[in-house]
Protein backbone atom coordinates (compact mmCIF):
# COMPACT_ATOMS: atom_id res chain seq x y z
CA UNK A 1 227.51 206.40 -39.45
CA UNK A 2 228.69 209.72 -37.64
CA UNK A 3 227.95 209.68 -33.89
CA UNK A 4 226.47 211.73 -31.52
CA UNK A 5 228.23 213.10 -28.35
CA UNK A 6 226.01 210.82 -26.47
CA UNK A 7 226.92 208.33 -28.39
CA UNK A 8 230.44 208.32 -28.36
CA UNK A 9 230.76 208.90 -24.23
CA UNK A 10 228.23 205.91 -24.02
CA UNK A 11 229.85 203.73 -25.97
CA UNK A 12 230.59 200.34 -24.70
CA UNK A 13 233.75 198.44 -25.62
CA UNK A 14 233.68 194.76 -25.98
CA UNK A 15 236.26 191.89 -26.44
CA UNK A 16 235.40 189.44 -28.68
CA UNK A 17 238.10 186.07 -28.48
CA UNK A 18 237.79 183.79 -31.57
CA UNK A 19 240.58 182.14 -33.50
CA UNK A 20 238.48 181.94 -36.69
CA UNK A 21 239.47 185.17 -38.35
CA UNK A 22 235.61 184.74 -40.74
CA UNK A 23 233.75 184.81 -37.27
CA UNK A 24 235.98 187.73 -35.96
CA UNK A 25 235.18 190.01 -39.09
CA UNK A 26 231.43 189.48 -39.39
CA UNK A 27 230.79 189.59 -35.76
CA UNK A 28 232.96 192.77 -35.20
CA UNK A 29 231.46 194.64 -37.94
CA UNK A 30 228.05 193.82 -36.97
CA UNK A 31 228.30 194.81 -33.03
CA UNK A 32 230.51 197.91 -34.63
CA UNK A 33 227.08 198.73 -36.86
CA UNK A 34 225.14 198.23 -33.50
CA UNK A 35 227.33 201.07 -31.95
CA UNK A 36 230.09 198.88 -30.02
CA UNK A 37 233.94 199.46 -29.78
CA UNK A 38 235.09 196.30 -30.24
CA UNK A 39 238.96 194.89 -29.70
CA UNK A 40 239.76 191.63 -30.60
CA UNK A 41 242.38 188.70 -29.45
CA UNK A 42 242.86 185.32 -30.99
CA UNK A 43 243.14 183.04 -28.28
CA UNK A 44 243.29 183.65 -24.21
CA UNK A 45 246.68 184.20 -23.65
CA UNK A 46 245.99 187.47 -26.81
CA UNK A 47 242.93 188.37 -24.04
CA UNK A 48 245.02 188.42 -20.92
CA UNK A 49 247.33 190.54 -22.54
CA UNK A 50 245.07 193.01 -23.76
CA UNK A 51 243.50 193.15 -20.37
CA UNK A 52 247.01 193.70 -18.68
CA UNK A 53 247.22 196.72 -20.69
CA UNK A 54 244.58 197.55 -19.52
CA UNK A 55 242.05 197.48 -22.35
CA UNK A 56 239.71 196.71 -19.82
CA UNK A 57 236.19 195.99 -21.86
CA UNK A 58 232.84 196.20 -20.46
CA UNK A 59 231.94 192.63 -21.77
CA UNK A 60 234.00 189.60 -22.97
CA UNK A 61 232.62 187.46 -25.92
CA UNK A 62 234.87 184.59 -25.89
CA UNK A 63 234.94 181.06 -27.95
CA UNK A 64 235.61 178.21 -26.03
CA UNK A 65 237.70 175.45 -28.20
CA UNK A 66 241.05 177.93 -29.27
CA UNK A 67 244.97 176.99 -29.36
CA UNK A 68 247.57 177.88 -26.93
CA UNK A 69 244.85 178.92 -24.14
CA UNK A 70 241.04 177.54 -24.22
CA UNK A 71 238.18 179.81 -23.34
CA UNK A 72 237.06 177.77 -20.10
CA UNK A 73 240.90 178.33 -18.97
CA UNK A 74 240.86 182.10 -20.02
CA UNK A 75 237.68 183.05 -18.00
CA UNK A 76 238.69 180.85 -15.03
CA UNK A 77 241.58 183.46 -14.92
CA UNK A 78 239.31 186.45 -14.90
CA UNK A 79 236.75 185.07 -12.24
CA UNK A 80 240.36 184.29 -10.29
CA UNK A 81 241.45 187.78 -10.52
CA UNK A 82 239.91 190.10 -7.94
CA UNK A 83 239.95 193.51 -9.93
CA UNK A 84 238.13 192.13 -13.42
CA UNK A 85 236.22 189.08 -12.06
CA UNK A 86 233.16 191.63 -12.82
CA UNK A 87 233.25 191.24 -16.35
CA UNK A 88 230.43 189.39 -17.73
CA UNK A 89 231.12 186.96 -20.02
CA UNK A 90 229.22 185.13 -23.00
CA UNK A 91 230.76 181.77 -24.84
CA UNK A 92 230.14 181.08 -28.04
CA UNK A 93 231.27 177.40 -29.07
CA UNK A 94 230.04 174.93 -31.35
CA UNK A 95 229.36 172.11 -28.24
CA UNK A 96 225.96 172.55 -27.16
CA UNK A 97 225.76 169.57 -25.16
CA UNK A 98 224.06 169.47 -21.98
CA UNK A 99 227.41 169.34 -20.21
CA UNK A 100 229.06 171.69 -22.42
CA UNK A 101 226.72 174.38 -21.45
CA UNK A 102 226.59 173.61 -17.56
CA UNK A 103 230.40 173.58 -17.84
CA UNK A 104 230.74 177.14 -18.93
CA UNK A 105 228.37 178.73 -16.79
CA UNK A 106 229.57 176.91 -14.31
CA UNK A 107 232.72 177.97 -14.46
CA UNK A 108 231.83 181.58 -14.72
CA UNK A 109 229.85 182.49 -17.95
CA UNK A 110 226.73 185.05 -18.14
CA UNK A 111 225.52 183.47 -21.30
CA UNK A 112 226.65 180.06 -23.20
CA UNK A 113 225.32 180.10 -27.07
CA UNK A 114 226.00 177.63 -29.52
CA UNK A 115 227.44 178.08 -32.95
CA UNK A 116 226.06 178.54 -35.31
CA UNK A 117 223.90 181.36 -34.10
CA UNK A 118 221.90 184.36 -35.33
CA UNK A 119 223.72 187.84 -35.64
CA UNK A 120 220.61 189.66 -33.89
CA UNK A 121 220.40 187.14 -31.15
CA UNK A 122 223.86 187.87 -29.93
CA UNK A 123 223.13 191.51 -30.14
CA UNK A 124 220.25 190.59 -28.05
CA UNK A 125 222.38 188.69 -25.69
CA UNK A 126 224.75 191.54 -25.78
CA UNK A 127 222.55 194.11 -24.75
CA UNK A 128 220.57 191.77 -21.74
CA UNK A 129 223.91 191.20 -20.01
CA UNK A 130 224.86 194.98 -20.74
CA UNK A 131 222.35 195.81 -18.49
CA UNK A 132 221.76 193.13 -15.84
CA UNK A 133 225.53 193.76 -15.16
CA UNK A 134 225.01 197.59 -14.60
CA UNK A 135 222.83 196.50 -11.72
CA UNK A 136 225.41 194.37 -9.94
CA UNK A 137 227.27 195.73 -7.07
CA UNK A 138 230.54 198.41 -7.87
CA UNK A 139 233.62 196.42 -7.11
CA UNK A 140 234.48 196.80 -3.67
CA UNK A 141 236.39 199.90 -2.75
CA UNK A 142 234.61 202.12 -5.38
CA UNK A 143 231.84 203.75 -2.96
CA UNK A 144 234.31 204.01 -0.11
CA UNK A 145 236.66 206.41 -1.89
CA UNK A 146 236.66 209.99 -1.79
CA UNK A 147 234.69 212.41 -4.08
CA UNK A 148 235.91 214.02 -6.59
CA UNK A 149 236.09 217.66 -6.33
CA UNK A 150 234.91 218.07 -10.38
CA UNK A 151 233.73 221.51 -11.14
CA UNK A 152 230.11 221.34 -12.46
CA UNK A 153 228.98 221.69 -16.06
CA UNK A 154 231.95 220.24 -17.24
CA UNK A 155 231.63 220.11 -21.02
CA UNK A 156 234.54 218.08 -23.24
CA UNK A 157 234.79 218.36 -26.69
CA UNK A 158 234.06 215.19 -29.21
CA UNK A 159 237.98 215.27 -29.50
CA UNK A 160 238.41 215.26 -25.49
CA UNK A 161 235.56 212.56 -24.57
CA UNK A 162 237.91 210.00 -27.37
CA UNK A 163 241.10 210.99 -25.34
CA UNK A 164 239.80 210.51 -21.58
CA UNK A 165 237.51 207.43 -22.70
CA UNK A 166 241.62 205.65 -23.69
CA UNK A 167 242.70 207.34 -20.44
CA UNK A 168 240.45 205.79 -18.49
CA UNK A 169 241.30 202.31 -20.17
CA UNK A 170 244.72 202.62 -19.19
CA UNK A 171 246.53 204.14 -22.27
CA UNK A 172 249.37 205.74 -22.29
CA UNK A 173 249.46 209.14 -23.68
CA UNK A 174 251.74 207.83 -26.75
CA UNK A 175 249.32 205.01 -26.99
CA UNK A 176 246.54 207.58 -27.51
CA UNK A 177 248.69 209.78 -29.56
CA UNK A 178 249.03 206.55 -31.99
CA UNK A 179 245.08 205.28 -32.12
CA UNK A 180 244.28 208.73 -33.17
CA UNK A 181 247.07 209.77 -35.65
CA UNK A 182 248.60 212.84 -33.52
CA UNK A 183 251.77 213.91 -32.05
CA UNK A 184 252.29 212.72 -28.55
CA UNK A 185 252.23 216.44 -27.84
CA UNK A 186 248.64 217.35 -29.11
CA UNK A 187 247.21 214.28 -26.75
CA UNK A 188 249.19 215.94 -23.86
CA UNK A 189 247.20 219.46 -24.99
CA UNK A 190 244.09 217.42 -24.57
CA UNK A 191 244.38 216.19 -21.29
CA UNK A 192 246.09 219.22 -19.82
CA UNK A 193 243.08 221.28 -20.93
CA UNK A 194 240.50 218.75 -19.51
CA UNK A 195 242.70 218.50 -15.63
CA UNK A 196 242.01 222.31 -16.27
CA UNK A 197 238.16 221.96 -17.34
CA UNK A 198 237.61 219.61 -14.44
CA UNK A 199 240.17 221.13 -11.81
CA UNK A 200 241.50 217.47 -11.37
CA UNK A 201 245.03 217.03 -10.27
CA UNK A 202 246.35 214.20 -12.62
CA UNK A 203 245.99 211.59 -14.74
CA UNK A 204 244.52 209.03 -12.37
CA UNK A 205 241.52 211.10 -11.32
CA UNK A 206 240.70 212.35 -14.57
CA UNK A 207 240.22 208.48 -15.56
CA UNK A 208 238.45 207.52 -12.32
CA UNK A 209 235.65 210.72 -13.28
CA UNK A 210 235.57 209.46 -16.01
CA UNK A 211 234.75 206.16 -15.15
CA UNK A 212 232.01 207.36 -12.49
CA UNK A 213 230.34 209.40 -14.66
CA UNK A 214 229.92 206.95 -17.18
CA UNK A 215 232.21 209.10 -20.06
CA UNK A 216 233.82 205.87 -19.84
């Protein structure tokens, strides 16, 4: 399905942490149809890495009974951590106990569903966190810093809004360069025309506009 411009600088990326490799497919390819980016990790210790690269997602969809790190350990971690603890976070798991579910949210789930569930009610879930999380407070720090002197009317190309959406997730420019099948040098083009478009001075600001103007 080709996408818009809208589309593609609205899109929402989403981690989804499963160890069952079936679950991983048919949930990814349905919340891909539904017009998610979606990355995937096997078990916690696969998340945390991801999100040290900073694949930062806009939501986490996480199971809770994996190997080497559980999900009720992984999200502990993220509510610990000062600069991500904003990610909302729905568990799937097959223990729908009482306890099970007052566990998760208590230790820091949006959402606890139970396996086995129906594809259009985690969209549904998806979407209702989407947006009750876009009405939480910005992290703190994010109003108090200084505006960006962007030129107005900025317009990117389908090609640039790709390139500064991985910018602002914390890819490298080689990183980039790899996802989309280019030389190194082309993504460098990219970005050197957009610091250009937007009279930015590097890098970092480009991703923070992004990021503020919901490109991102």
């Amino acid at each position: 399905m080709k996408q818009t411009k809208a589309n593609v600088a609205n899109q929402k990326q989403l981690l989804l942490v499963d160890d069952d490799p079936n679950l991983i497919l048919l949930v990814k390819d349905y919340l891909e149809f539904r017009g998610y980016e979606v990355l995937t990790a096997g078990n916690g210790i696969e998340a945390i890495d991801k999100l040290k690269e900073g694949k930062i997602p806009h939501l986490i969809i996480c199971d809770v009974m994996m190997p080497e790190m559980d999900g009720y350990t992984f999200v502990k971690q993220i509510r610990d951590d000062s600069t991500i603890n904003w990610i909302p976070v729905i568990f799937l798991s097959a223990k729908g106990q009482s306890k099970d579910r007052i566990k998760g949210l208590g230790i820091g789930g949006d959402v606890y569903m139970v396996k086995p569930f129906e594809p259009e009610e985690l969209v549904a879930q998806v979407e209702a966190t989407l947006k009750y999380a876009s009405r939480r407070p910005k992290p703190t720090g994010v109003d108090n810093a200084p505006q960006l002197p962007v030129r107005a009317n900025v317009e990117l190309t389908p090609t640039e809004q790709k390139v500064v959406n991985w910018v602002a997730r914390g890819m490298a420019n080689r990183e980039i360069a790899r996802e989309m099948n280019v030389s190194q040098r082309t993504i460098e083009s990219h970005v050197s025309n957009m610091l250009a478009k937007t009279g930015l001075h590097n890098r970092t600001e480009l991703a923070r506009w992004a990021i503020e103007t919901n490109i991102a």
